[in-house]
Protein backbone atom coordinates (compact mmCIF):
# COMPACT_ATOMS: atom_id res chain seq x y z
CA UNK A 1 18.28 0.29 -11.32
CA UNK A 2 15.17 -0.12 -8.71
CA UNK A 3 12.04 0.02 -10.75
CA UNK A 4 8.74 0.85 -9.36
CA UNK A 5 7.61 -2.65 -9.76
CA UNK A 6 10.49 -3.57 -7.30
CA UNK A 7 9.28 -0.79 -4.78
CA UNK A 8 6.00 -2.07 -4.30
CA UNK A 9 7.35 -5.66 -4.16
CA UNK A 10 9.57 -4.30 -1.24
CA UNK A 11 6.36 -2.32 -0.10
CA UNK A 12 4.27 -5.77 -0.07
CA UNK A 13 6.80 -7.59 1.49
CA UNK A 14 7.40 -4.79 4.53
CA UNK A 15 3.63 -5.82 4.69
CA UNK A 16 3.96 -9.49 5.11
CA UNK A 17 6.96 -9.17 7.53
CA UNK A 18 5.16 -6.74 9.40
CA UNK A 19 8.37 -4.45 9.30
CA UNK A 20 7.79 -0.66 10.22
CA UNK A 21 11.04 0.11 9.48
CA UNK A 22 10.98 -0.53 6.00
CA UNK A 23 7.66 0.70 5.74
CA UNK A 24 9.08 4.10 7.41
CA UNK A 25 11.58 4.16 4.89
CA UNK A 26 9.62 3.80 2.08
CA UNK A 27 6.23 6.25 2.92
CA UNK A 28 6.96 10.10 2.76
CA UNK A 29 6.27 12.38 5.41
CA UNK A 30 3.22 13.97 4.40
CA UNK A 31 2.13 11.47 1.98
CA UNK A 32 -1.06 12.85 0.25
CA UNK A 33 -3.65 10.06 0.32
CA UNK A 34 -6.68 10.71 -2.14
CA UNK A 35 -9.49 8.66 -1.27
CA UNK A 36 -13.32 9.57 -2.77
CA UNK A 37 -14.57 12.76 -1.89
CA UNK A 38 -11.02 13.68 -0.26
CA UNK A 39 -7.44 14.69 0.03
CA UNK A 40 -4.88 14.62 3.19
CA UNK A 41 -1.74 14.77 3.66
CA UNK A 42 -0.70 12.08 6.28
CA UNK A 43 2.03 12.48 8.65
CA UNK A 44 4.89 9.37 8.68
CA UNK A 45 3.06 8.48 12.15
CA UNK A 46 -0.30 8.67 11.15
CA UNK A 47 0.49 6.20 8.18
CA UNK A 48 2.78 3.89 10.95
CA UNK A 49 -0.72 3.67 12.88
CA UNK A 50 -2.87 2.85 9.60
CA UNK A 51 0.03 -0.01 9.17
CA UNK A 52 -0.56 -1.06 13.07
CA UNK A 53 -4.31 -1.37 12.84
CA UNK A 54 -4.15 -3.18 9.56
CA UNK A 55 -1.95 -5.87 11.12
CA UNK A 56 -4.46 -5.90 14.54
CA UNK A 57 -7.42 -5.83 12.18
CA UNK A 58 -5.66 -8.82 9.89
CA UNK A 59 -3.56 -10.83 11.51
CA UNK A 60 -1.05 -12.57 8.97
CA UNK A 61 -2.46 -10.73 6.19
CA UNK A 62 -0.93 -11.92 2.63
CA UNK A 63 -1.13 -9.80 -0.70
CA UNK A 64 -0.92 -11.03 -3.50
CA UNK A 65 -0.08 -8.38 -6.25
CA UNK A 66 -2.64 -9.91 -8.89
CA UNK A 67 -1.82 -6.93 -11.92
CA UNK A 68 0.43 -4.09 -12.24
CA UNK A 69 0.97 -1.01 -14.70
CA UNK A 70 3.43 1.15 -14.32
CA UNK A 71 2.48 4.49 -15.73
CA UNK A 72 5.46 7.71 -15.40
CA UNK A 73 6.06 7.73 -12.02
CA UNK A 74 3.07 6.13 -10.79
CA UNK A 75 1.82 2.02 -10.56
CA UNK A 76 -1.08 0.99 -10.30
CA UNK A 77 -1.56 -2.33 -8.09
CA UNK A 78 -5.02 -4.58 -8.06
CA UNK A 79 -4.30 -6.93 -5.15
CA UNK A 80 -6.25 -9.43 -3.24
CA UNK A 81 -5.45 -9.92 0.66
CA UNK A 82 -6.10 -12.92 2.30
CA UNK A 83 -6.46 -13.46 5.74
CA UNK A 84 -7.93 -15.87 7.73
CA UNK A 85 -10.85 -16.77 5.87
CA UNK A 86 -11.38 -12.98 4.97
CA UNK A 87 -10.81 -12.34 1.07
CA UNK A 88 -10.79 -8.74 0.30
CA UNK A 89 -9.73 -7.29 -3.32
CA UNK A 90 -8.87 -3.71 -4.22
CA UNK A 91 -6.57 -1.04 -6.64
CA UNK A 92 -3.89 1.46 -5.72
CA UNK A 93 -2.70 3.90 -7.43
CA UNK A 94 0.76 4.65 -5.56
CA UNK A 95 3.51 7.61 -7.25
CA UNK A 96 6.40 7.45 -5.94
CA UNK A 97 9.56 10.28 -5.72
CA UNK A 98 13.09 8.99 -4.75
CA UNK A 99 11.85 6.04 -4.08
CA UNK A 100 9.36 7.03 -1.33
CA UNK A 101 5.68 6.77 -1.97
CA UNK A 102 4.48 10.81 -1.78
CA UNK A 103 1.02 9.96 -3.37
CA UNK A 104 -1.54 7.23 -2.72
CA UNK A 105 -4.98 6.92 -4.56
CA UNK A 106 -7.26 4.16 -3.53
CA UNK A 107 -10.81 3.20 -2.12
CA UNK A 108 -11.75 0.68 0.94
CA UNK A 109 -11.09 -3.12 -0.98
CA UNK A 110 -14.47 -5.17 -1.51
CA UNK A 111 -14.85 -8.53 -0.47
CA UNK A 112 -13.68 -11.86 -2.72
CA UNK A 113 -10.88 -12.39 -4.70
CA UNK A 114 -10.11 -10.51 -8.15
């Protein structure tokens, strides 16, 4: 049985292997992304070009998945990235549905490590 801890490590890792088709398979279509003051629903290609620019933006970006809680169908994920000599820490919220993330919750990551 795939638990949601396994689906983000899969999510991370489509991350550090910069693979789109993994991450394709694994964001919804009209994944609602709550950020503060706001909620969207983002088409699969919108989200494809949020994963491009991240990669420009950070090239060889690694995560490292410092806590987890899995709540229902939701986990929450505090994670540092590191790239380069940028250090940047933040928390997701992602819920997930068939094994596709349909709901993120998160705010821009602040700088340092957790």
């Amino acid at each position: 049985m795939t638990t949601l801890r396994d689906l983000i490590d899969r999510y991370t890792e489509a991350y550090h292997q910069r693979d789109e088709t993994t991450f394709r398979s694994m964001v919804a279509d009209g994944c609602l992304r709550h950020d503060p003051g706001s909620t969207v629903a983002v088409p699969i290609e919108d989200n494809v070009a949020r994963f491009r620019a991240f990669h420009a933006q950070f090239p060889g970006a690694r995560f490292t998945n410092a806590r987890t809680w899995e709540h229902g169908d939701a986990i929450t994920v505090c994670y540092t990235i590191e790239a380069g000599d940028t250090v940047l820490s933040g928390i997701e919220v992602f819920r997930f549905d068939g094994g596709r993330i349909v709901e993120v919750w998160n705010t821009p990551p602040g700088k340092g490590a957790w």
